[in-house]
Protein backbone atom coordinates (compact mmCIF):
# COMPACT_ATOMS: atom_id res chain seq x y z
CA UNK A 1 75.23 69.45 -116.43
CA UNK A 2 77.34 71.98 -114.98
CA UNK A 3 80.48 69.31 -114.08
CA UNK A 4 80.26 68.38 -118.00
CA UNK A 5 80.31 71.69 -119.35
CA UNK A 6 83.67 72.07 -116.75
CA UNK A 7 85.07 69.23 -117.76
CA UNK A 8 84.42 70.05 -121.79
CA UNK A 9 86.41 73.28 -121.17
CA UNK A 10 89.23 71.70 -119.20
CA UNK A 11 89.43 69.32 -121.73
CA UNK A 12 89.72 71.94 -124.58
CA UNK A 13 91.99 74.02 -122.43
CA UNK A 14 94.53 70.97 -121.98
CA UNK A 15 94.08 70.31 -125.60
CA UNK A 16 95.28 73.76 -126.80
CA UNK A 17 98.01 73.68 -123.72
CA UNK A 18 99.34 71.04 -125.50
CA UNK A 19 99.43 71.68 -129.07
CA UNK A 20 101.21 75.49 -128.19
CA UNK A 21 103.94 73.64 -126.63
CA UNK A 22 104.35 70.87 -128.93
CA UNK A 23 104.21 73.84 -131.72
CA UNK A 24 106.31 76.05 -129.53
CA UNK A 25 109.01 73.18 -129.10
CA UNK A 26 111.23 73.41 -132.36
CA UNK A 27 111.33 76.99 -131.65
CA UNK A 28 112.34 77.13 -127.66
CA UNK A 29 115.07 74.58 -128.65
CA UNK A 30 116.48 76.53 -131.74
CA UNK A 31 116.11 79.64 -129.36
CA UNK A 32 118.28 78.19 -126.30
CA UNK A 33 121.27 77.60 -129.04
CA UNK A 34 121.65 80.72 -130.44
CA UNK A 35 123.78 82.91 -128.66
CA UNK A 36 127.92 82.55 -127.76
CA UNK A 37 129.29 79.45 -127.26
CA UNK A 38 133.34 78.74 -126.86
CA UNK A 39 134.93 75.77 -128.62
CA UNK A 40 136.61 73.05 -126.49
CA UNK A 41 139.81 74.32 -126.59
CA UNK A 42 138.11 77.46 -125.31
CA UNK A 43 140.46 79.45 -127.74
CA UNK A 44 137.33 80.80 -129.75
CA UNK A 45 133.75 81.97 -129.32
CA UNK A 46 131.40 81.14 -131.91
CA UNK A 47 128.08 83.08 -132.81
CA UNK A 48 125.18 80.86 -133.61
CA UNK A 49 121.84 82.78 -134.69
CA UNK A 50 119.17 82.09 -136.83
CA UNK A 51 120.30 82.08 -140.63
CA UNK A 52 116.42 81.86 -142.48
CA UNK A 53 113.85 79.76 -141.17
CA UNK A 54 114.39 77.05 -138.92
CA UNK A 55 118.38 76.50 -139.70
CA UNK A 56 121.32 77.99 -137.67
CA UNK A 57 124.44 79.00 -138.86
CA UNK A 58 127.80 80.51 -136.79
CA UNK A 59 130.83 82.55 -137.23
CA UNK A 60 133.67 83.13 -135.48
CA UNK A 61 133.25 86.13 -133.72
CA UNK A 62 135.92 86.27 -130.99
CA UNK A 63 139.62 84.51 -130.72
CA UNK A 64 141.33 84.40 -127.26
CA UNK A 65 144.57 85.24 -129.41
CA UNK A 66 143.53 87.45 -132.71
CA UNK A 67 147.04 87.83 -133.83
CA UNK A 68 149.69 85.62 -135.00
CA UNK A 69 153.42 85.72 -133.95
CA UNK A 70 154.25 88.40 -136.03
CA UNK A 71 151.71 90.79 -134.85
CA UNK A 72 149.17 90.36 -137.64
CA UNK A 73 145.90 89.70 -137.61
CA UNK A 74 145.24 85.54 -138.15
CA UNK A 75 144.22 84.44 -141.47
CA UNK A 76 142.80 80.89 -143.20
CA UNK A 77 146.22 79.91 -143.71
CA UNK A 78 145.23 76.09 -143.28
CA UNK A 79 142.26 76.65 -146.16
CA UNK A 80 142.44 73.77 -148.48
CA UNK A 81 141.52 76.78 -150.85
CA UNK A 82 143.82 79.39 -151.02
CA UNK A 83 141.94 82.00 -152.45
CA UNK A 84 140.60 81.68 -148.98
CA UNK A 85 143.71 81.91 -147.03
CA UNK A 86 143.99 85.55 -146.95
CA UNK A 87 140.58 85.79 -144.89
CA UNK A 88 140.59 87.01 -141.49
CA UNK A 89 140.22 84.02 -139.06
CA UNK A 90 137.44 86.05 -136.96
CA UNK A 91 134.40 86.07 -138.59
CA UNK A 92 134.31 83.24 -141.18
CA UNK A 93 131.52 81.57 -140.90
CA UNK A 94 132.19 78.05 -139.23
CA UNK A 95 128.74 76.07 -139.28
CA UNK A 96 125.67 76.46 -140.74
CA UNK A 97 122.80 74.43 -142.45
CA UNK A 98 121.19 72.67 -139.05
CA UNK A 99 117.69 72.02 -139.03
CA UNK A 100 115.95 71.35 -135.58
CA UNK A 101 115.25 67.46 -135.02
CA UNK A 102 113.83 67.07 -132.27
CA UNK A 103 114.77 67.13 -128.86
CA UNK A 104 117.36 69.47 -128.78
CA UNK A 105 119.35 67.79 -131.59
CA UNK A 106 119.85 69.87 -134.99
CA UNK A 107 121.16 67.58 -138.17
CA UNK A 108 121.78 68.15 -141.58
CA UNK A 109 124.73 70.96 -141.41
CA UNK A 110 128.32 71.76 -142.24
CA UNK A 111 131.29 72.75 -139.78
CA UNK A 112 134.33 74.36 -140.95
CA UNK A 113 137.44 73.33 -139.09
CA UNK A 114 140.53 76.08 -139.21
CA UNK A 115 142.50 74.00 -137.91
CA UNK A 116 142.92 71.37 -140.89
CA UNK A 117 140.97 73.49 -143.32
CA UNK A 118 138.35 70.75 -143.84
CA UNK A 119 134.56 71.09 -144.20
CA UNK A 120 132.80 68.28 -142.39
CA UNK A 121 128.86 67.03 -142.38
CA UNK A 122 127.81 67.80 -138.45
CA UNK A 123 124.79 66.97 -136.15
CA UNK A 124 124.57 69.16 -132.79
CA UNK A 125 122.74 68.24 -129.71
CA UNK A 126 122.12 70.16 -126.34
CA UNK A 127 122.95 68.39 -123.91
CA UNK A 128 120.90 68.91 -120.58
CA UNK A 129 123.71 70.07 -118.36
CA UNK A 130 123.97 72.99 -121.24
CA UNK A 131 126.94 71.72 -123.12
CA UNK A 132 126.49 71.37 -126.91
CA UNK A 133 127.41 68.38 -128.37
CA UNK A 134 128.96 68.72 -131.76
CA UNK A 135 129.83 66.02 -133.90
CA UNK A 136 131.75 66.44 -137.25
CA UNK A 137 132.02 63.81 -140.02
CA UNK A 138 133.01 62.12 -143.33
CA UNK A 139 129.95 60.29 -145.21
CA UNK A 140 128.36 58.80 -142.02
CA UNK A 141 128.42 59.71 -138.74
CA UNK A 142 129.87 57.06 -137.50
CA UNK A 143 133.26 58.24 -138.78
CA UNK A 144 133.74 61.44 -137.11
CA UNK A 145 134.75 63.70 -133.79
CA UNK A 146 133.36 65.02 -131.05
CA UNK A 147 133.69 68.22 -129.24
CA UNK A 148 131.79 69.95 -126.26
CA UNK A 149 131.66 73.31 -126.54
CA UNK A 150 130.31 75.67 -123.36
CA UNK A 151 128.44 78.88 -122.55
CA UNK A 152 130.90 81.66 -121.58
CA UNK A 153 130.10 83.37 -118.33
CA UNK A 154 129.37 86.44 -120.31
CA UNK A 155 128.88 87.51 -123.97
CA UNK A 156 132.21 87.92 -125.82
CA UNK A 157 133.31 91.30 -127.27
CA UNK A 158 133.08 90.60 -130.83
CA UNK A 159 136.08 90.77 -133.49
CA UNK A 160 137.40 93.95 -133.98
């Protein structure tokens, strides 16, 4: 009687073990992408937090080189819309609608790129040696780019 009752609670205890982490999951993965990463050319640092719910957005929060040749601080100036040229470079916000799919992938957002002044669909995955994976597109993702973006060795002072 006594080894069922044992085995009842172990049973129950697994059980509930199990469902916190599979409930837990979504969460621990959105968690371990928030936070600084730099972009592949390592030339900017981009903030991704949570932006409501379950989706994560980013900004630009740090450029190796914040001004332009002149001195000035760097602007949109490759915006296909220019109202949006004047902006300041640092902190526009560069990706945002990703919902968690599973296993450290996120799908369903948008990435800005300054460089060509194009919005693109995007899918993000964290890879396990801690490099994200981001992938931008047109229509499908079939047609699109990759980048790898890192961890910095320490957080980045933030625009100024």
């Amino acid at each position: 009687m006594l080894t069922f009752k044992l085995r009842t609670k172990f049973l129950f205890l697994a059980a509930g073990a199990l469902t916190a982490w599979c409930l837990g999951a979504p969460a621990a993965h959105a968690q371990s992408l928030t936070g600084w990463w730099l972009d592949q050319s390592g030339r900017a640092g981009i903030l991704i937090s949570p932006c409501g719910g379950s989706t994560l957005c980013g900004s630009i929060d740090w450029l190796r080189t914040p001004l332009n040749a002149v001195g000035q601080k760097k602007t949109d100036i490759h915006n296909t819309n220019a109202a949006l040229r004047p902006r300041l470079l640092c902190g526009i916000p560069m990706l945002g609608g990703f919902t968690p799919d599973g296993a450290g992938a996120w799908h369903g957002g948008w990435i800005y790129d300054p460089e060509s002044g194009n919005t693109y669909k995007s899918n993000l995955h964290l890879a396990e040696d801690g490099t994200l994976r981001v992938r931008g597109y047109l229509g499908i993702p079939l047609f699109g780019r990759n980048e790898t973006w890192t961890r910095p060795a320490a957080a980045l002072p933030p625009c100024q």
